[in-house]
PDB file of N, CA and C in Angstrom:
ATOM      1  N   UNK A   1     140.383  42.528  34.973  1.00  0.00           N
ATOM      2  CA  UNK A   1     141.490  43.423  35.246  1.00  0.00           C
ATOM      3  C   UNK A   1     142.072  43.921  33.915  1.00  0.00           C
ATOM      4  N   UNK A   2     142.283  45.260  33.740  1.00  0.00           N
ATOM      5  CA  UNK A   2     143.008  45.643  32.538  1.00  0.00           C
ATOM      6  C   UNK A   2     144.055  45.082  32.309  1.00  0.00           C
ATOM      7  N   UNK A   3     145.195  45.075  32.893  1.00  0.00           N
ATOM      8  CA  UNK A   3     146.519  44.663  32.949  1.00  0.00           C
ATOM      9  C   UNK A   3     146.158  43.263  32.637  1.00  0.00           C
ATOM     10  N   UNK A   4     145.229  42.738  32.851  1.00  0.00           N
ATOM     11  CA  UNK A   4     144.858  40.648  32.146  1.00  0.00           C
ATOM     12  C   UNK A   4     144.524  41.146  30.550  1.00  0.00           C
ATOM     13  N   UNK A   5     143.704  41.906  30.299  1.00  0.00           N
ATOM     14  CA  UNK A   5     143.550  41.956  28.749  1.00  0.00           C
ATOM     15  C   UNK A   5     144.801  42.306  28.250  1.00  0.00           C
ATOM     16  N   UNK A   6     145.147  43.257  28.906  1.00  0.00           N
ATOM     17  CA  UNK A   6     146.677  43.929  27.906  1.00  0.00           C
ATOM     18  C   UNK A   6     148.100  42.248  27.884  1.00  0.00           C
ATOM     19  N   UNK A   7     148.078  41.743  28.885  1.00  0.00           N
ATOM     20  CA  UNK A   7     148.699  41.067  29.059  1.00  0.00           C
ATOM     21  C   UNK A   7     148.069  39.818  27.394  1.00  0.00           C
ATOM     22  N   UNK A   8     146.978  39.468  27.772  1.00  0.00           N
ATOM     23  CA  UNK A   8     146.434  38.359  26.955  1.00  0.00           C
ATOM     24  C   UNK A   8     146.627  39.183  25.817  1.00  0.00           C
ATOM     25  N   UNK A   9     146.300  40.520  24.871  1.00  0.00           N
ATOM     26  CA  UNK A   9     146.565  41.147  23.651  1.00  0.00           C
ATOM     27  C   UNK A   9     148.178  41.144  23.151  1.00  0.00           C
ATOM     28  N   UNK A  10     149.070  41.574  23.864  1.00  0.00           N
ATOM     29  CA  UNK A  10     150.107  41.208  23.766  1.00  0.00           C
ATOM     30  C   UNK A  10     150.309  39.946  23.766  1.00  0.00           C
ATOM     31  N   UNK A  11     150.326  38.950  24.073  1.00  0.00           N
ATOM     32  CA  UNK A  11     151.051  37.609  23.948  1.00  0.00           C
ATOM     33  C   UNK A  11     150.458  37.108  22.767  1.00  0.00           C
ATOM     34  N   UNK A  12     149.011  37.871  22.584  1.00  0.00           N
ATOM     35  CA  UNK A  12     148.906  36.991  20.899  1.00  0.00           C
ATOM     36  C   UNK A  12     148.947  37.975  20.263  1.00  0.00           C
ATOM     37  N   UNK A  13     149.353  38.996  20.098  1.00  0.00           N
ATOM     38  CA  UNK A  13     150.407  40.009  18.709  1.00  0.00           C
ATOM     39  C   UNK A  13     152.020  39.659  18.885  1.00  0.00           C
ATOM     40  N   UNK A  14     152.464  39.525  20.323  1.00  0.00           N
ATOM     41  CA  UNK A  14     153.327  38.576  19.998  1.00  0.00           C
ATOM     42  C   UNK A  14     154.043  37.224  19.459  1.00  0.00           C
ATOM     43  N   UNK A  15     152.923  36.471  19.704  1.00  0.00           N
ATOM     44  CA  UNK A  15     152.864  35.099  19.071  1.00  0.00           C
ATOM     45  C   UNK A  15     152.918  35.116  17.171  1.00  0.00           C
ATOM     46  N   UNK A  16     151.869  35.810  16.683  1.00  0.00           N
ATOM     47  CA  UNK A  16     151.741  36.172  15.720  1.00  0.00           C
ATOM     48  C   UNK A  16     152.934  37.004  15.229  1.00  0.00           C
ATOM     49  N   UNK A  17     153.441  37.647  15.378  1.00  0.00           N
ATOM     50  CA  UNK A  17     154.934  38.705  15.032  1.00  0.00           C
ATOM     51  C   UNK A  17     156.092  37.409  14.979  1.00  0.00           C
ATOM     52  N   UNK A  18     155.567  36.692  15.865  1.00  0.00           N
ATOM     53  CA  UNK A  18     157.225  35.422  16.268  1.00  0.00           C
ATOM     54  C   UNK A  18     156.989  34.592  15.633  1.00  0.00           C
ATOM     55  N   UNK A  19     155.728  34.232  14.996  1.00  0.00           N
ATOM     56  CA  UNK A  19     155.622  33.548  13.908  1.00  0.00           C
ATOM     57  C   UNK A  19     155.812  33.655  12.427  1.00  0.00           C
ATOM     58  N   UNK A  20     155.437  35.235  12.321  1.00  0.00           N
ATOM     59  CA  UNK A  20     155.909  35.500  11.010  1.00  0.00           C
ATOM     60  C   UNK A  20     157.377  36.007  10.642  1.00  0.00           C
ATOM     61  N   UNK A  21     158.347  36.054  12.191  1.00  0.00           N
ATOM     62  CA  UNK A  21     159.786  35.909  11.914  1.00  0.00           C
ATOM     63  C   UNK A  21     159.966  34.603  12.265  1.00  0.00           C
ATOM     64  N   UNK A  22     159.666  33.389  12.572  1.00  0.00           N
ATOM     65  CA  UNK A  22     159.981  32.353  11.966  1.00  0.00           C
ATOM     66  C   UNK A  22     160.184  32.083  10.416  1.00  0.00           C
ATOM     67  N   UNK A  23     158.709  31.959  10.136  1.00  0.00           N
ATOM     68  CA  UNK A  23     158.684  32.110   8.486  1.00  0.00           C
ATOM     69  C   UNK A  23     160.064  32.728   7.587  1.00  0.00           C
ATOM     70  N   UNK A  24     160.398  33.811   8.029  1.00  0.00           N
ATOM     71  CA  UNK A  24     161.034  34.583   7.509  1.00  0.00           C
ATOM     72  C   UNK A  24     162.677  34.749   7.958  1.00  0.00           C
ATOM     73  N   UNK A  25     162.807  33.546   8.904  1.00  0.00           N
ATOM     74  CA  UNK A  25     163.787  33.266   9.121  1.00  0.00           C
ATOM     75  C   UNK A  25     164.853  34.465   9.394  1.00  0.00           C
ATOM     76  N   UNK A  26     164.243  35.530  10.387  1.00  0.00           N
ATOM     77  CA  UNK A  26     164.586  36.426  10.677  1.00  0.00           C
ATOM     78  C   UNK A  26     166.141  35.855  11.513  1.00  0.00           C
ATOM     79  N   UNK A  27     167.418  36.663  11.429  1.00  0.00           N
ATOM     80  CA  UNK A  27     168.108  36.344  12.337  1.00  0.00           C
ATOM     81  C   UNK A  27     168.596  36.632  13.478  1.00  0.00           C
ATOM     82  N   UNK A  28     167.559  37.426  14.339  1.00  0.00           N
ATOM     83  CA  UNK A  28     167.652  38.186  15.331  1.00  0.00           C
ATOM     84  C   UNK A  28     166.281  37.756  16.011  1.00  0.00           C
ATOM     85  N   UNK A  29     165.776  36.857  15.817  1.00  0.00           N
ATOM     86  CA  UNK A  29     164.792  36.526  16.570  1.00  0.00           C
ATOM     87  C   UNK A  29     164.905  35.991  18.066  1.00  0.00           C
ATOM     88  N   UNK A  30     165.619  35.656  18.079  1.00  0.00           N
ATOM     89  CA  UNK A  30     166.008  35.257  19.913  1.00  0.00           C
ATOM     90  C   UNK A  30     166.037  36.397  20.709  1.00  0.00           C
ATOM     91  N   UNK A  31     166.446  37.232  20.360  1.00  0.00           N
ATOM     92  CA  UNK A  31     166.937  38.922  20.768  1.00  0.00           C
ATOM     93  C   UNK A  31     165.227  39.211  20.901  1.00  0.00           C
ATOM     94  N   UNK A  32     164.911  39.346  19.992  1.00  0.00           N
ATOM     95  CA  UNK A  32     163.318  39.887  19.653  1.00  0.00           C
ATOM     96  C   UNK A  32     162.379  39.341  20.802  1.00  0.00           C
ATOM     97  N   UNK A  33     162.204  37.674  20.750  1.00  0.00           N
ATOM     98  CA  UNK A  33     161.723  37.177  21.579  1.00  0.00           C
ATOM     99  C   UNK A  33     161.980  37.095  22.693  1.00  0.00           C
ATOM    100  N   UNK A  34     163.208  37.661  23.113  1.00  0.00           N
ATOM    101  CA  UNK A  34     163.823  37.800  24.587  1.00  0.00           C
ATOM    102  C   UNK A  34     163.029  39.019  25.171  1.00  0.00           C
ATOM    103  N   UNK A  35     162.911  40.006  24.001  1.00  0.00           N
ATOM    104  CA  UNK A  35     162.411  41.174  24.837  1.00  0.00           C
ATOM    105  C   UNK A  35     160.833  41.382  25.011  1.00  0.00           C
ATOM    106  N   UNK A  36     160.535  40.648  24.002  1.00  0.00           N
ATOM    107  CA  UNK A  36     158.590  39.954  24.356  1.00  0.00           C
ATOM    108  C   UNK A  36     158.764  38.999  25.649  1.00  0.00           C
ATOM    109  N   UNK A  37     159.289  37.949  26.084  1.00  0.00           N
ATOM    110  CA  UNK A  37     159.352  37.450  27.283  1.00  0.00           C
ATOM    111  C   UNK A  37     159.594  38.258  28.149  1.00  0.00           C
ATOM    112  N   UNK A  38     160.284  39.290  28.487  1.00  0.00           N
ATOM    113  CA  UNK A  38     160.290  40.328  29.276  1.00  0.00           C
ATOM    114  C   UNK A  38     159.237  41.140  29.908  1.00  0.00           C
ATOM    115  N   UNK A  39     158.749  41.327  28.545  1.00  0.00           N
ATOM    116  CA  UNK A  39     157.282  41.872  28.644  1.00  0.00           C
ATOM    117  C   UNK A  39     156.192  41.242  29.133  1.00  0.00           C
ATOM    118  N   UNK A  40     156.368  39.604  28.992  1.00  0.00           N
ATOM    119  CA  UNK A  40     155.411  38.773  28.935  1.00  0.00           C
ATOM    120  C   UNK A  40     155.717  38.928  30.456  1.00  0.00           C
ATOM    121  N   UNK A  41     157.080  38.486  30.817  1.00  0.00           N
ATOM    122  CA  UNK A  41     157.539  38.134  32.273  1.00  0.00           C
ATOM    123  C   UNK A  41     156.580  39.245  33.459  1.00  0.00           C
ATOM    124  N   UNK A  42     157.196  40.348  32.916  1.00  0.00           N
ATOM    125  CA  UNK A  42     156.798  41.771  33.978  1.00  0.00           C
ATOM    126  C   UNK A  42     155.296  41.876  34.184  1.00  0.00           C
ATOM    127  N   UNK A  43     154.353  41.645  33.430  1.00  0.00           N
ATOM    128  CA  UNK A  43     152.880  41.474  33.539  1.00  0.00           C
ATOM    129  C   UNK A  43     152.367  40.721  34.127  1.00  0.00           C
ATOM    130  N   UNK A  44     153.200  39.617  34.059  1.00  0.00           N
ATOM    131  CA  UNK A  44     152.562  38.014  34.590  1.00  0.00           C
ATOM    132  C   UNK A  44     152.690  38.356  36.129  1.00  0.00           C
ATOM    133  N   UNK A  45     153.745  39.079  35.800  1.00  0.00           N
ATOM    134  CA  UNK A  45     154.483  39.331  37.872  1.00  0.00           C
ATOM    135  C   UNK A  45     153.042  40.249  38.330  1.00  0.00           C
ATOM    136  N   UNK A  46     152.749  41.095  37.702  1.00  0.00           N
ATOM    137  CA  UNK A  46     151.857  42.141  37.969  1.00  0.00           C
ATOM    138  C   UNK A  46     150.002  41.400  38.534  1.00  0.00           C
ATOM    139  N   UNK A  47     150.194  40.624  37.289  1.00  0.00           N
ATOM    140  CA  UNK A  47     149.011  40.069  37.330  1.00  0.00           C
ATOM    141  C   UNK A  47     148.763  39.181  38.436  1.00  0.00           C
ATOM    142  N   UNK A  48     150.149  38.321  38.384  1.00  0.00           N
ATOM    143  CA  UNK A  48     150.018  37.123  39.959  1.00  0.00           C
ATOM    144  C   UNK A  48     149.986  37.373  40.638  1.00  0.00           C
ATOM    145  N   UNK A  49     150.262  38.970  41.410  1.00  0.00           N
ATOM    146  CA  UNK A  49     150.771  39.830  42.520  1.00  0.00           C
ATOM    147  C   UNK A  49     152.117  39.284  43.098  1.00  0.00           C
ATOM    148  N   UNK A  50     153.336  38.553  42.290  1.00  0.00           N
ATOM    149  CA  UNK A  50     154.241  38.426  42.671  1.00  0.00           C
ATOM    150  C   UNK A  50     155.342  39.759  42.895  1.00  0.00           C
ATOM    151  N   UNK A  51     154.809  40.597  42.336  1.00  0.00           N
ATOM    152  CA  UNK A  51     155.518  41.975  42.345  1.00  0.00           C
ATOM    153  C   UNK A  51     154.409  42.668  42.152  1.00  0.00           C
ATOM    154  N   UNK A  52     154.828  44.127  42.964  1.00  0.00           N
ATOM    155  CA  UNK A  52     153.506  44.975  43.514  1.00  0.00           C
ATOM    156  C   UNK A  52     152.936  45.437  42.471  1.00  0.00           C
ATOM    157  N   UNK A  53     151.545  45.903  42.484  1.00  0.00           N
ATOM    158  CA  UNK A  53     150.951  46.339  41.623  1.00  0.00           C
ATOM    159  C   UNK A  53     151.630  47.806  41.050  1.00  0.00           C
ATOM    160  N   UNK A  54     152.004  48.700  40.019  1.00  0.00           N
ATOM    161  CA  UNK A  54     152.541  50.123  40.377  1.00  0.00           C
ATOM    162  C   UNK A  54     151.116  51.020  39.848  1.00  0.00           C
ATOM    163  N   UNK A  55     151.502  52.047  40.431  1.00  0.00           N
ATOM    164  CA  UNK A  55     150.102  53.305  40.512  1.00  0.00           C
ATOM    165  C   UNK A  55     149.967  53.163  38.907  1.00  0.00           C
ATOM    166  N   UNK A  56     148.417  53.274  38.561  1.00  0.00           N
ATOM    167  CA  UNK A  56     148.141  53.338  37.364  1.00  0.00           C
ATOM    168  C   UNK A  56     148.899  53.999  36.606  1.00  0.00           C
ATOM    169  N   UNK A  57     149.335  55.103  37.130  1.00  0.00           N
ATOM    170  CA  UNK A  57     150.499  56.364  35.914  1.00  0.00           C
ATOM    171  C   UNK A  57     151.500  55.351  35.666  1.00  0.00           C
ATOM    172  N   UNK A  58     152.450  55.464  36.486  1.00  0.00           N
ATOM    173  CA  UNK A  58     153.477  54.612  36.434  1.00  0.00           C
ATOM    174  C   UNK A  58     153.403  53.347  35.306  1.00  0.00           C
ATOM    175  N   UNK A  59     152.384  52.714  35.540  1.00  0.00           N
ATOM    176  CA  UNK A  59     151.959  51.476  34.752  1.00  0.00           C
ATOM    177  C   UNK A  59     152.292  52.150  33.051  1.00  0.00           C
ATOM    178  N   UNK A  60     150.701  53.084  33.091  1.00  0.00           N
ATOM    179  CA  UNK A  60     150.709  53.640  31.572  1.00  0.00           C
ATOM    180  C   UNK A  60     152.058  54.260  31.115  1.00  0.00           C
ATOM    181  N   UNK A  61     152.529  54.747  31.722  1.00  0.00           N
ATOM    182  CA  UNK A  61     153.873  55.113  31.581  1.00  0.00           C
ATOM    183  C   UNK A  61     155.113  54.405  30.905  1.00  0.00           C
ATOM    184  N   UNK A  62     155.200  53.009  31.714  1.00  0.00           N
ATOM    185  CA  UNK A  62     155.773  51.611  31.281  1.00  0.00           C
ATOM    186  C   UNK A  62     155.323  51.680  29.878  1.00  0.00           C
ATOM    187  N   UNK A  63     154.173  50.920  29.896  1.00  0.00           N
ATOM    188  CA  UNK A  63     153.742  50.857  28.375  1.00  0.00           C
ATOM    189  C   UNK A  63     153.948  51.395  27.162  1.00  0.00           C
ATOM    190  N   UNK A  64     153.491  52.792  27.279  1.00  0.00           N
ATOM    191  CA  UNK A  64     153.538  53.673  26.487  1.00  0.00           C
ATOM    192  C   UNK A  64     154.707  53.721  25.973  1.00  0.00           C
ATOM    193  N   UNK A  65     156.026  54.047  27.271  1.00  0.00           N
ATOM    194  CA  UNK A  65     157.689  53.871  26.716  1.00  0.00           C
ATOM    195  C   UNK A  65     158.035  52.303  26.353  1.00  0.00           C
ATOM    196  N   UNK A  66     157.529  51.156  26.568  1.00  0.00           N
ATOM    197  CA  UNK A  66     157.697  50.046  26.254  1.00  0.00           C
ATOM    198  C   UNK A  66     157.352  49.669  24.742  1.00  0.00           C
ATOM    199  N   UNK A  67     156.174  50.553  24.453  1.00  0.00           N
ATOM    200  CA  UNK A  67     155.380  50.203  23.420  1.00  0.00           C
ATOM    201  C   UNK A  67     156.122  51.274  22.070  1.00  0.00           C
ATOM    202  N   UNK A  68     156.536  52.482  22.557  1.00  0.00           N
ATOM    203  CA  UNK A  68     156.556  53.804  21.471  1.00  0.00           C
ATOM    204  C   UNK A  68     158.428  52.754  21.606  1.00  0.00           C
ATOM    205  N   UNK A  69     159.158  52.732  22.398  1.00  0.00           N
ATOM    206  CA  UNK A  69     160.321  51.776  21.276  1.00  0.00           C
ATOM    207  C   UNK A  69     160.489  50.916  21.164  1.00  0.00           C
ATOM    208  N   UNK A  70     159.827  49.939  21.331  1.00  0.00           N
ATOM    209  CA  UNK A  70     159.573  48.567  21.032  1.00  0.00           C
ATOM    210  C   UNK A  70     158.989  48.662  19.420  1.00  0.00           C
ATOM    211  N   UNK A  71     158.118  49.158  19.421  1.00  0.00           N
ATOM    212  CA  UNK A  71     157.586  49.263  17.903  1.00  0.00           C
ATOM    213  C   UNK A  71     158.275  50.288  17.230  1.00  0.00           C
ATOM    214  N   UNK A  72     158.433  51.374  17.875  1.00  0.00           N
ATOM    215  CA  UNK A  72     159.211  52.545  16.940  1.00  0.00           C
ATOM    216  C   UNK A  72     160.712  52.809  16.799  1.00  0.00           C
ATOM    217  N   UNK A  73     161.507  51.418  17.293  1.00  0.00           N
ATOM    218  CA  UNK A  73     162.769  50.644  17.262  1.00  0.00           C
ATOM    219  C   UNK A  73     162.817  49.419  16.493  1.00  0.00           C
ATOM    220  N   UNK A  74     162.382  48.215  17.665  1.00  0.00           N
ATOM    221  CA  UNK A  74     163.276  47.071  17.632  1.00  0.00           C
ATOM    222  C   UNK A  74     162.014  46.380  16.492  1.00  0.00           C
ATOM    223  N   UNK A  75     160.852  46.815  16.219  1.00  0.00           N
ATOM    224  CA  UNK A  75     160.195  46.334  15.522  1.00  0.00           C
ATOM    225  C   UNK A  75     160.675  47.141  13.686  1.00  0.00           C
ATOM    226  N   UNK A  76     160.601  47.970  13.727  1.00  0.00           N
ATOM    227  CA  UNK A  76     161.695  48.984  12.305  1.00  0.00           C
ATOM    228  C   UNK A  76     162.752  48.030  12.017  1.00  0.00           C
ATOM    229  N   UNK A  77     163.398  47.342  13.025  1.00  0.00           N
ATOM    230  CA  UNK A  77     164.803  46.996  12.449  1.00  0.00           C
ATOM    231  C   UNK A  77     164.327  45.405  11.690  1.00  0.00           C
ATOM    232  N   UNK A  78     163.399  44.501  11.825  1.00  0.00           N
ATOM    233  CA  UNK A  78     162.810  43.152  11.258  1.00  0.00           C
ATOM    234  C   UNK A  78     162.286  43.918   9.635  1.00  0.00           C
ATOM    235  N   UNK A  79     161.587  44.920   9.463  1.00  0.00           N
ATOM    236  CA  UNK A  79     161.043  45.571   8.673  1.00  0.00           C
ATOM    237  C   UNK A  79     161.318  45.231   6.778  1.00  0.00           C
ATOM    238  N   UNK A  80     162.389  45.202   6.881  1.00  0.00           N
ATOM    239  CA  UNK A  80     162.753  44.948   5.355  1.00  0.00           C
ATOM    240  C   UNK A  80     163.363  43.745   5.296  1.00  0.00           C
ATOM    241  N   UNK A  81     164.028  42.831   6.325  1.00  0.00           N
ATOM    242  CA  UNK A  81     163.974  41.817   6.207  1.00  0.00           C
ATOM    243  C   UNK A  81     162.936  40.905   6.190  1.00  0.00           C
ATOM    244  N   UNK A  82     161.451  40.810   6.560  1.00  0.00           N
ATOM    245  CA  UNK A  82     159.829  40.318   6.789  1.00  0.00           C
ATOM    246  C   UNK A  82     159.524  41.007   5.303  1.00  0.00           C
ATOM    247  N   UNK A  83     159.630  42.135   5.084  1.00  0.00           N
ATOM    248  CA  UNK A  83     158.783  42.400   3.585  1.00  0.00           C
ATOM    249  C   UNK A  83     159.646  41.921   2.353  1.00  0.00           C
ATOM    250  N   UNK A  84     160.452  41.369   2.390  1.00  0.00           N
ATOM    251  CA  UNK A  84     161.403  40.357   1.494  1.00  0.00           C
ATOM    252  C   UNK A  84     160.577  38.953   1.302  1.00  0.00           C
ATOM    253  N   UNK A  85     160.176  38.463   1.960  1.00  0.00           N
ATOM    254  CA  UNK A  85     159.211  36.946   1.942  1.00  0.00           C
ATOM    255  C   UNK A  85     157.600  37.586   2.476  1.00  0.00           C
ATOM    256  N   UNK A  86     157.067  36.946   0.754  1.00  0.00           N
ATOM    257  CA  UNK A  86     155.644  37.184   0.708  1.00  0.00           C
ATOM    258  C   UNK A  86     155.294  36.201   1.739  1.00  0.00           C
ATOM    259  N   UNK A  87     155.890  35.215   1.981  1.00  0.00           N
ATOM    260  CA  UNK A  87     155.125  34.358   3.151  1.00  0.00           C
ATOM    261  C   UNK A  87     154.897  34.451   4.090  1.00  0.00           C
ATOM    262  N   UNK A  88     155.885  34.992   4.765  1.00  0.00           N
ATOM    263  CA  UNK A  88     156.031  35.524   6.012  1.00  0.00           C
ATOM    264  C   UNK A  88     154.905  36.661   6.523  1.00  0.00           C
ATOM    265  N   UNK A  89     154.592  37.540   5.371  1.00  0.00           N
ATOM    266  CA  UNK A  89     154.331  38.870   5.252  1.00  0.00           C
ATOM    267  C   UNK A  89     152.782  38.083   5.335  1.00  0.00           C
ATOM    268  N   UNK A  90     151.941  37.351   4.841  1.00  0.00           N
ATOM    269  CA  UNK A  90     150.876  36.722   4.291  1.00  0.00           C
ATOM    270  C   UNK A  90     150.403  36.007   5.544  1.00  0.00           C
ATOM    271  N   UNK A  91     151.081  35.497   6.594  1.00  0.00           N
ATOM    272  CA  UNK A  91     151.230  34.412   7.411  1.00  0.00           C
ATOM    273  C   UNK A  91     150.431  35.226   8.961  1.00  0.00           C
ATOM    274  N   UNK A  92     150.517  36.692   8.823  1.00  0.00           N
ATOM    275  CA  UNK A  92     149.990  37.333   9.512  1.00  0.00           C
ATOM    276  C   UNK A  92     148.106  38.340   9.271  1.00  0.00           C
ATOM    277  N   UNK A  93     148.017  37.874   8.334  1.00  0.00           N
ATOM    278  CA  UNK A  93     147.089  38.276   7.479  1.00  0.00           C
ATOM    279  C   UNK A  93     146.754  39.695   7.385  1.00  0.00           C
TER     280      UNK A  93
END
Protein backbone atom coordinates (compact mmCIF):
# COMPACT_ATOMS: atom_id res chain seq x y z
CA UNK A 1 0.00 0.00 0.00
CA UNK A 2 1.40 3.48 -0.72
CA UNK A 3 0.11 5.20 2.24
CA UNK A 4 2.40 2.05 4.32
CA UNK A 5 5.59 3.30 2.53
CA UNK A 6 4.82 6.99 2.99
CA UNK A 7 3.83 6.27 6.47
CA UNK A 8 7.18 3.99 7.17
CA UNK A 9 9.43 7.08 5.14
CA UNK A 10 8.14 9.55 7.32
CA UNK A 11 8.57 8.05 10.71
CA UNK A 12 12.21 7.46 9.88
CA UNK A 13 12.94 11.17 8.52
CA UNK A 14 11.16 11.85 11.45
CA UNK A 15 13.03 9.90 13.87
CA UNK A 16 16.18 11.13 12.38
CA UNK A 17 15.11 15.12 12.44
CA UNK A 18 14.05 14.32 16.41
CA UNK A 19 17.20 13.09 16.89
CA UNK A 20 19.25 15.63 15.60
CA UNK A 21 17.04 18.21 17.71
CA UNK A 22 17.82 16.27 20.59
CA UNK A 23 21.48 16.67 20.02
CA UNK A 24 20.96 20.16 19.59
CA UNK A 25 18.92 20.65 22.33
CA UNK A 26 16.44 22.39 20.36
CA UNK A 27 13.78 24.12 22.62
CA UNK A 28 10.75 23.62 20.86
CA UNK A 29 10.99 20.14 20.32
CA UNK A 30 7.87 18.87 22.03
CA UNK A 31 5.85 21.28 19.76
CA UNK A 32 7.83 19.76 16.74
CA UNK A 33 7.29 16.28 17.81
CA UNK A 34 3.70 16.86 18.61
CA UNK A 35 3.09 17.71 15.09
CA UNK A 36 5.10 14.53 13.64
CA UNK A 37 2.82 12.39 16.02
CA UNK A 38 -0.03 13.89 14.35
CA UNK A 39 1.15 12.93 11.26
CA UNK A 40 2.29 9.71 12.48
CA UNK A 41 -1.29 9.44 14.27
CA UNK A 42 -3.51 10.31 10.96
CA UNK A 43 -1.73 7.57 8.72
CA UNK A 44 -1.71 4.91 11.19
CA UNK A 45 -5.66 5.65 11.33
CA UNK A 46 -5.59 5.40 7.49
CA UNK A 47 -3.54 2.47 7.32
CA UNK A 48 -5.52 0.38 10.20
CA UNK A 49 -8.78 1.40 8.53
CA UNK A 50 -9.72 2.96 11.81
CA UNK A 51 -10.74 6.05 9.87
CA UNK A 52 -11.89 5.88 6.25
CA UNK A 53 -9.67 5.67 3.61
CA UNK A 54 -10.02 9.49 1.70
CA UNK A 55 -10.14 9.56 -2.31
CA UNK A 56 -6.63 9.52 -3.53
CA UNK A 57 -6.86 13.52 -4.37
CA UNK A 58 -7.88 14.38 -1.14
CA UNK A 59 -5.06 12.21 0.36
CA UNK A 60 -2.30 13.90 -2.06
CA UNK A 61 -3.73 16.97 -1.21
CA UNK A 62 -3.20 16.41 2.72
CA UNK A 63 0.30 15.76 2.06
CA UNK A 64 1.38 18.03 -0.22
CA UNK A 65 -0.26 20.96 2.24
CA UNK A 66 1.12 18.94 5.22
CA UNK A 67 4.43 18.59 3.68
CA UNK A 68 4.90 22.31 1.65
CA UNK A 69 4.34 23.86 5.60
CA UNK A 70 5.62 21.58 7.62
CA UNK A 71 8.95 21.89 5.88
CA UNK A 72 8.46 25.33 4.37
CA UNK A 73 7.46 26.59 8.08
CA UNK A 74 7.86 24.73 11.17
CA UNK A 75 10.99 23.02 9.83
CA UNK A 76 12.75 26.95 8.77
CA UNK A 77 12.09 27.92 12.27
CA UNK A 78 14.80 24.79 14.01
CA UNK A 79 17.13 26.03 11.06
CA UNK A 80 19.73 28.25 12.67
CA UNK A 81 19.34 26.94 15.86
CA UNK A 82 20.57 22.93 14.39
CA UNK A 83 23.30 24.73 12.17
CA UNK A 84 24.85 26.26 15.43
CA UNK A 85 26.03 22.56 16.69
CA UNK A 86 28.27 20.71 14.28
CA UNK A 87 26.94 17.70 16.11
CA UNK A 88 23.74 17.81 15.73
CA UNK A 89 24.15 18.87 12.07
CA UNK A 90 26.72 15.61 11.57
CA UNK A 91 24.35 13.22 13.54
CA UNK A 92 22.11 13.16 10.46
CA UNK A 93 24.68 12.52 7.93
Amino acid sequence: MAVGRIALYADQHFQREEHMLEIAAYPWLTQHRARHDNFRAYVAAITTGTAPLPVVGELLSWLVDWWVGHIGTEDKQYRDHVQGCAEAVASVG
